[in-house]
N, C-alpha and C. Protein backbone atom coordinates (compact mmCIF):
# COMPACT_ATOMS: atom_id res chain seq x y z
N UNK A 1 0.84 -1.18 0.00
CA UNK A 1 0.00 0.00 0.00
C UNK A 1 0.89 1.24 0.00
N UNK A 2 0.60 2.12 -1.42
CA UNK A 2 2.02 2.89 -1.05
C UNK A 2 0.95 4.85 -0.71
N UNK A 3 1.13 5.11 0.38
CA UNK A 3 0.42 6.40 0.74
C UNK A 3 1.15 7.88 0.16
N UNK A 4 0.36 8.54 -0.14
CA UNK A 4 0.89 10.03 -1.31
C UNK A 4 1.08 10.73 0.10
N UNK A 5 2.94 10.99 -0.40
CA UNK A 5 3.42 11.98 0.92
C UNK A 5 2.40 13.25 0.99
N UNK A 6 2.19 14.26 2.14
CA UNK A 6 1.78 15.22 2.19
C UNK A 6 2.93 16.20 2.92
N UNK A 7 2.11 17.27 2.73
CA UNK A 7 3.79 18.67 3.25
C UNK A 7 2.66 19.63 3.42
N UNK A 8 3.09 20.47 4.24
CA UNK A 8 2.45 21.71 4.40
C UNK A 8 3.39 22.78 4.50
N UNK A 9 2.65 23.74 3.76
CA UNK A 9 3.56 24.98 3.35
C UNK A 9 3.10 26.28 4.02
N UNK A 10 4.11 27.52 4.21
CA UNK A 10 3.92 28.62 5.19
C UNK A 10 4.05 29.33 3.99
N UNK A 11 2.69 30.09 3.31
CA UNK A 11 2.96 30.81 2.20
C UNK A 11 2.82 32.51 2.52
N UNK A 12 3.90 33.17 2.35
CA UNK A 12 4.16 34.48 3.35
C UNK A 12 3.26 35.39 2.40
N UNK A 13 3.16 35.02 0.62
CA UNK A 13 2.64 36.18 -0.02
C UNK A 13 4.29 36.44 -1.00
N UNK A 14 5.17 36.01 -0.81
CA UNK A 14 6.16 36.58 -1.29
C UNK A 14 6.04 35.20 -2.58
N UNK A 15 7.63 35.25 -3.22
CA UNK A 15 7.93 34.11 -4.77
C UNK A 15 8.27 33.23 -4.01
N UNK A 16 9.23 33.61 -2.98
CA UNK A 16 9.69 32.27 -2.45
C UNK A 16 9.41 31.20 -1.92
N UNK A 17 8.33 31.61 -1.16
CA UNK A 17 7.73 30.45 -0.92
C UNK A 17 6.92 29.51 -1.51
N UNK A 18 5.96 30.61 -2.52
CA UNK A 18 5.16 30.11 -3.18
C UNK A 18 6.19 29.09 -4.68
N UNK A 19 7.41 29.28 -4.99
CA UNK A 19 8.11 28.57 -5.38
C UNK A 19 8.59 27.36 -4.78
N UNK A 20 9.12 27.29 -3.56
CA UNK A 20 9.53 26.38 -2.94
C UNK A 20 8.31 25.09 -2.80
N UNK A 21 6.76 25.66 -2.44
CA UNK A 21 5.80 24.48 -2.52
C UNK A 21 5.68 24.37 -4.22
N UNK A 22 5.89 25.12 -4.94
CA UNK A 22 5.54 24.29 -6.29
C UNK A 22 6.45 23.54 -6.63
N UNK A 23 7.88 23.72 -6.15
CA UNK A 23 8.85 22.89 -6.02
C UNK A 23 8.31 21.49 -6.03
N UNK A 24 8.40 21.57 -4.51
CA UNK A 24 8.18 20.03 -3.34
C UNK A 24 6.27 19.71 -4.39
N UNK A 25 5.73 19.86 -5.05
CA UNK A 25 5.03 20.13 -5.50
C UNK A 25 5.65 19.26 -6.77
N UNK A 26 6.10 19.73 -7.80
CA UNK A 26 7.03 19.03 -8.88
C UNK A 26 7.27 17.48 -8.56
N UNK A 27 7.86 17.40 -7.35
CA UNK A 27 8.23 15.82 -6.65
C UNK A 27 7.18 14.79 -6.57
N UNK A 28 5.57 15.05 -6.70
CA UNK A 28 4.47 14.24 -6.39
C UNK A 28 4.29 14.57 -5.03
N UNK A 29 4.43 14.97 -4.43
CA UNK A 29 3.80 15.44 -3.19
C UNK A 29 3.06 16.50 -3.04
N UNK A 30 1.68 15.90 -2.11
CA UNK A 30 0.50 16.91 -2.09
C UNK A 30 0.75 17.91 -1.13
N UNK A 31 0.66 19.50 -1.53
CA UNK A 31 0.98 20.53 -0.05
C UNK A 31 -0.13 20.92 -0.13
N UNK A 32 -0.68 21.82 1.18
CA UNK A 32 -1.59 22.33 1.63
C UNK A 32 -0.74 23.89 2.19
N UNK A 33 -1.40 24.75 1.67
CA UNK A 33 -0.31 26.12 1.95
C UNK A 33 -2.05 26.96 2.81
N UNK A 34 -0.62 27.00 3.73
CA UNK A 34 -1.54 28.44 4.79
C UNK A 34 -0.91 29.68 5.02
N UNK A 35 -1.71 30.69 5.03
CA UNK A 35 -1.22 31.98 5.01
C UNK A 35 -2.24 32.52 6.10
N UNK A 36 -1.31 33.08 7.16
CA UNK A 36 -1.87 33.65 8.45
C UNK A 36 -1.95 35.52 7.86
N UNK A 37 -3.29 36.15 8.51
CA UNK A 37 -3.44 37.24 7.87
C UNK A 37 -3.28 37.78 9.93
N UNK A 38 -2.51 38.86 10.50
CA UNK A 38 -2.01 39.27 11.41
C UNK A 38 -3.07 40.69 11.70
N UNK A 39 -3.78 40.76 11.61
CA UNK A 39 -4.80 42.40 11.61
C UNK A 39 -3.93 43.59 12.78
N UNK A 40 -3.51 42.85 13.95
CA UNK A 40 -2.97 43.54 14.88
C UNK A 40 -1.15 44.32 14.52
N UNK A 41 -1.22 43.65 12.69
CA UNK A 41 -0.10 44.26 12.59
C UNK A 41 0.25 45.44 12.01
N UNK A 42 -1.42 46.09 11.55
CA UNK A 42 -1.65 47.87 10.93
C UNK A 42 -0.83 48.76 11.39
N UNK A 43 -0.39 49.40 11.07
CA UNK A 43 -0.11 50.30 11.75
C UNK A 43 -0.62 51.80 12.23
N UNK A 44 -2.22 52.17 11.65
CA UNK A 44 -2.96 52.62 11.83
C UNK A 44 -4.44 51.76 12.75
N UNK A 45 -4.75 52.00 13.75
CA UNK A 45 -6.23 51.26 14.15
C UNK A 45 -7.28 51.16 13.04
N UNK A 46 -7.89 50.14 13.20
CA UNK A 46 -8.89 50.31 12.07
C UNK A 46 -10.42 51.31 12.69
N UNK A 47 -10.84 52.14 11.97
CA UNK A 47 -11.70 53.07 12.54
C UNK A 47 -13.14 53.25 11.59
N UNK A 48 -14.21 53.37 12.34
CA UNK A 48 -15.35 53.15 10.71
C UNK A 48 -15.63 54.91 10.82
N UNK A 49 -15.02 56.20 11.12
CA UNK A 49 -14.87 57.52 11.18
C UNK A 49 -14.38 57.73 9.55
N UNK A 50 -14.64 58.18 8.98
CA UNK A 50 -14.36 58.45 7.69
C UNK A 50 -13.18 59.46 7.36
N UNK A 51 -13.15 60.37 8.57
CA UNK A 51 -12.35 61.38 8.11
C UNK A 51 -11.13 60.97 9.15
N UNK A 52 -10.73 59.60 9.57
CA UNK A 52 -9.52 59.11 10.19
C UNK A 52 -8.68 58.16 9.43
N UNK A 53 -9.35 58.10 8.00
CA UNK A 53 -8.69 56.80 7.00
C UNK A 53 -7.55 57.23 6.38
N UNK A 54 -6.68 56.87 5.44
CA UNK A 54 -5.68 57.14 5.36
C UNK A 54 -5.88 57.71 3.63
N UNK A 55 -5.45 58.82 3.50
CA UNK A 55 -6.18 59.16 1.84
C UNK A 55 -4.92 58.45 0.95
């Protein structure tokens, strides 16, 4: 019984990574790519004031 490797990938948004799983990807192995979205990392607060947005 032969089982299809799996891999999971940390896809930042940048080439590189998203290269590196199409890589390991190329090999027959199935990836699953996650991309963490950070909200607390704005550097403005988010505000629903209209005249505090950033033009």
């Amino acid at each position: 019984m032969n089982k299809q490797r799996k891999a999971v990938a940390l896809i930042s948004g940048g080439l590189d990574s998203m290269l590196a799983a199409k890589t390991v990807m190329a090999q027959g192995i199935h990836v699953e790519g996650i991309n963490f979205f950070y909200r607390f990392l704005r550097r403005r607060p988010y505000s629903c004031d209209s005249s505090q947005r950033p033009s």
